[in-house]
Protein backbone atom coordinates (compact mmCIF):
# COMPACT_ATOMS: atom_id res chain seq x y z
CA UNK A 1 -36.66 -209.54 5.41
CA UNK A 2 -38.02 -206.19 6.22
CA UNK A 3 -39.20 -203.66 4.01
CA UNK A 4 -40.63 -200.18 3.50
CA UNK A 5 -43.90 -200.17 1.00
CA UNK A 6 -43.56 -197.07 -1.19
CA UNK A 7 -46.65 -195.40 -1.46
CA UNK A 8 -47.78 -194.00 -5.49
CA UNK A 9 -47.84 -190.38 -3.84
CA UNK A 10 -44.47 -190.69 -1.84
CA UNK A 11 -42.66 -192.03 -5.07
CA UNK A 12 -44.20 -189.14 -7.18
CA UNK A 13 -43.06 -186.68 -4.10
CA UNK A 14 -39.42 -188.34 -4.23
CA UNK A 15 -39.35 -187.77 -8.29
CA UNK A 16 -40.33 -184.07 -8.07
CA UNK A 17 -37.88 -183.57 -5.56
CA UNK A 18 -35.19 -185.30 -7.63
CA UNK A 19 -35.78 -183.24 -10.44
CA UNK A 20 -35.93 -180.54 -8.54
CA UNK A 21 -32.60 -180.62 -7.16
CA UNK A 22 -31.03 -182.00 -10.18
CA UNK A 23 -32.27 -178.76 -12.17
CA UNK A 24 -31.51 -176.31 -9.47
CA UNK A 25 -27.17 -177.96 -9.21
CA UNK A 26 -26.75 -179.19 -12.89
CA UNK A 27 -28.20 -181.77 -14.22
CA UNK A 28 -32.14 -182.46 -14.96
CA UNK A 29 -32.64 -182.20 -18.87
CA UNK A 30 -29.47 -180.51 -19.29
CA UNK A 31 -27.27 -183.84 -18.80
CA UNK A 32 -25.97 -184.03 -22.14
CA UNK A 33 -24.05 -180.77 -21.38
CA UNK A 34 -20.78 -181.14 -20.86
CA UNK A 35 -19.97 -180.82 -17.00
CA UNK A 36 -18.58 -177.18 -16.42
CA UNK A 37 -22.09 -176.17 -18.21
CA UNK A 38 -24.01 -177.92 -16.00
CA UNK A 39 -22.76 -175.82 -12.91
CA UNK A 40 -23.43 -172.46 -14.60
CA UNK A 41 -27.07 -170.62 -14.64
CA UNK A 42 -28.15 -167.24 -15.91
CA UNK A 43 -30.43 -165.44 -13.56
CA UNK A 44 -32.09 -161.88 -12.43
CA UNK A 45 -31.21 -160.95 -9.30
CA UNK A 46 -34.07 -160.01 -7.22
CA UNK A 47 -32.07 -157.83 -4.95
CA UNK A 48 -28.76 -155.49 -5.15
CA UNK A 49 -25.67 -158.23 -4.25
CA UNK A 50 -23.33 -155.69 -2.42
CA UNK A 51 -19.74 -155.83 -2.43
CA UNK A 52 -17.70 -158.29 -0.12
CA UNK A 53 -16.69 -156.97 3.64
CA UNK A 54 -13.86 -159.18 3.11
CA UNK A 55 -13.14 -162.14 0.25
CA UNK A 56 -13.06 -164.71 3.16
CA UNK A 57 -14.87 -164.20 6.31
CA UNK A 58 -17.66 -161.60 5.05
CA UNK A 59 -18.95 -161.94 1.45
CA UNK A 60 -22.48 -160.32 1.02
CA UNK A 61 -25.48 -162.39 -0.55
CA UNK A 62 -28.30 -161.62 -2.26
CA UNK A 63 -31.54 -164.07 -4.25
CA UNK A 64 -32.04 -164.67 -7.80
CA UNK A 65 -33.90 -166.06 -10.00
CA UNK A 66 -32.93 -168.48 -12.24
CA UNK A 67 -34.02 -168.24 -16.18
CA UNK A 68 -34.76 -171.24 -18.31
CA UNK A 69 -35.02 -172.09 -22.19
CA UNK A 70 -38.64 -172.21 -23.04
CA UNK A 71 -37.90 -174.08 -26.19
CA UNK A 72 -37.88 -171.73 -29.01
CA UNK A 73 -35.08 -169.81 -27.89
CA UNK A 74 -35.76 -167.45 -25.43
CA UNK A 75 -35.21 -167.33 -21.87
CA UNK A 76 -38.22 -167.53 -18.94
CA UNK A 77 -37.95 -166.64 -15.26
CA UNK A 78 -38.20 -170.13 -13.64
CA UNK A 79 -39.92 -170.77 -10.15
CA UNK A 80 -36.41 -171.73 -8.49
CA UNK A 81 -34.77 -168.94 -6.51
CA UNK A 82 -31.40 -169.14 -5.40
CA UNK A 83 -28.68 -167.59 -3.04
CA UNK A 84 -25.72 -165.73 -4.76
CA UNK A 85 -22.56 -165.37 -2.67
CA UNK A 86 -20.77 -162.54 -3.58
CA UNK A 87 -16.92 -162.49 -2.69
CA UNK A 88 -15.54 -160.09 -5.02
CA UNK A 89 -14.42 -156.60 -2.48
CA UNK A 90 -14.97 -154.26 -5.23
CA UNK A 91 -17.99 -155.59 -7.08
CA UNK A 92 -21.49 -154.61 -6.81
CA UNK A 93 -24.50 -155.82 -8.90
CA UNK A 94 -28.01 -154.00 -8.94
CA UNK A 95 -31.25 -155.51 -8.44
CA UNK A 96 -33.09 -156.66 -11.62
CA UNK A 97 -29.53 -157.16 -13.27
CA UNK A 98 -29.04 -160.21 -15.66
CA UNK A 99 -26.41 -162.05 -14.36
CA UNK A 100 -24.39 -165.53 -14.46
CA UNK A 101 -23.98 -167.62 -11.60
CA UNK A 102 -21.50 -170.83 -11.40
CA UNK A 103 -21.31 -173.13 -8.30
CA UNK A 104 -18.06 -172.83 -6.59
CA UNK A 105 -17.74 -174.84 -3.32
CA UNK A 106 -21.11 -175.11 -2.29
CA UNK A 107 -22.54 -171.63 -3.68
CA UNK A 108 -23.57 -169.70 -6.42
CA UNK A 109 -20.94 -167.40 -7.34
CA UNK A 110 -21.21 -164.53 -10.17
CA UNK A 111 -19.21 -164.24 -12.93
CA UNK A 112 -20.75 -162.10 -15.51
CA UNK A 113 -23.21 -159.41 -15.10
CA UNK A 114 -24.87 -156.88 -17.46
CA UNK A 115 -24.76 -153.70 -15.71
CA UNK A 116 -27.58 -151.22 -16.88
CA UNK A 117 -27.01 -147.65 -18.35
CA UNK A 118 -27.48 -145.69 -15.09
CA UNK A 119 -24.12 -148.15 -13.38
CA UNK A 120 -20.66 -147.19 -13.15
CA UNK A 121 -17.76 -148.95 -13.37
CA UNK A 122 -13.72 -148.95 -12.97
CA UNK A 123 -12.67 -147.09 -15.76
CA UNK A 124 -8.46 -146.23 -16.90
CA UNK A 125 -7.73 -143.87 -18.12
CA UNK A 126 -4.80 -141.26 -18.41
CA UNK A 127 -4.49 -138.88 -15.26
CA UNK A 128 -2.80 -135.83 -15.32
CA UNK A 129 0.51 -137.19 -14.39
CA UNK A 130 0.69 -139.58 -17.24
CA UNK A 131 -0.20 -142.26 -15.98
CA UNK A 132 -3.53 -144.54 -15.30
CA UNK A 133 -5.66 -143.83 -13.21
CA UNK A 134 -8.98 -145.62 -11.74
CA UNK A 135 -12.42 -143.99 -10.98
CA UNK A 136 -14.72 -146.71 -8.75
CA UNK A 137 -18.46 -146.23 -9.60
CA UNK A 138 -20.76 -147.44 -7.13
CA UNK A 139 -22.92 -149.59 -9.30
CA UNK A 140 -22.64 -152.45 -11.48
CA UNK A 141 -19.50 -154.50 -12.25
């Protein structure tokens, strides 16, 4: 019977990498989550995530930095970066924003950001005709 002897240093290099990818997709300490939590991270975006070319064939992407629990309640910029995939056409996010990611078919998606002060955003409102009308800001969501 053949064999492969495991080496203290190559099993403790195989752990860390577990744990590694178990943290960065969802699981990792946070098993007792309930799934759908498990696939969702807050982050800081370390660039601005532009708006989608087009929803299918050209979203834009940008890293972030995922934020972790340090135990008493408050959140900590982790050492795992990731790629966000950004396929919303009308939706940009700017650098340093707080955001949160889920995984949708393979990548990190947004689906909340906190926009600061100096970002606009679709507003409605009434237009002169009566009706609503839209003004598109060029910042946040």
């Amino acid at each position: 019977m053949s064999g492969y002897l495991v080496s203290p240093q190559l099993l403790s290099q195989i752990q860390q990498t577990v744990r590694h990818y178990l943290n960065l997709y969802g699981g990792g300490n946070s098993t007792q989550l309930p799934r759908q939590q498990q696939l969702r991270r807050q982050a800081i975006l370390q660039s601005d995530l532009l708006a989608a070319v087009d929803t299918l064939t050209d979203p834009s992407t940008a890293q972030a930095t995922i934020l972790q629990g340090n135990g008493s309640g408050d959140l900590e910029l982790s050492d795992i970066t990731v790629t966000v995939v950004n396929r919303f056409e009308n939706i940009s996010i700017d650098a340093d924003s707080y955001i949160k990611i889920e995984w949708i078919d393979g990548e990190w998606q947004p689906y909340a950001a906190d926009c600061g002060p100096q970002s606009e955003s679709f507003s409605f409102g009434s237009a002169s005709a009566g009706g609503p009308s839209a003004s598109a800001g060029t910042g946040g969501p």
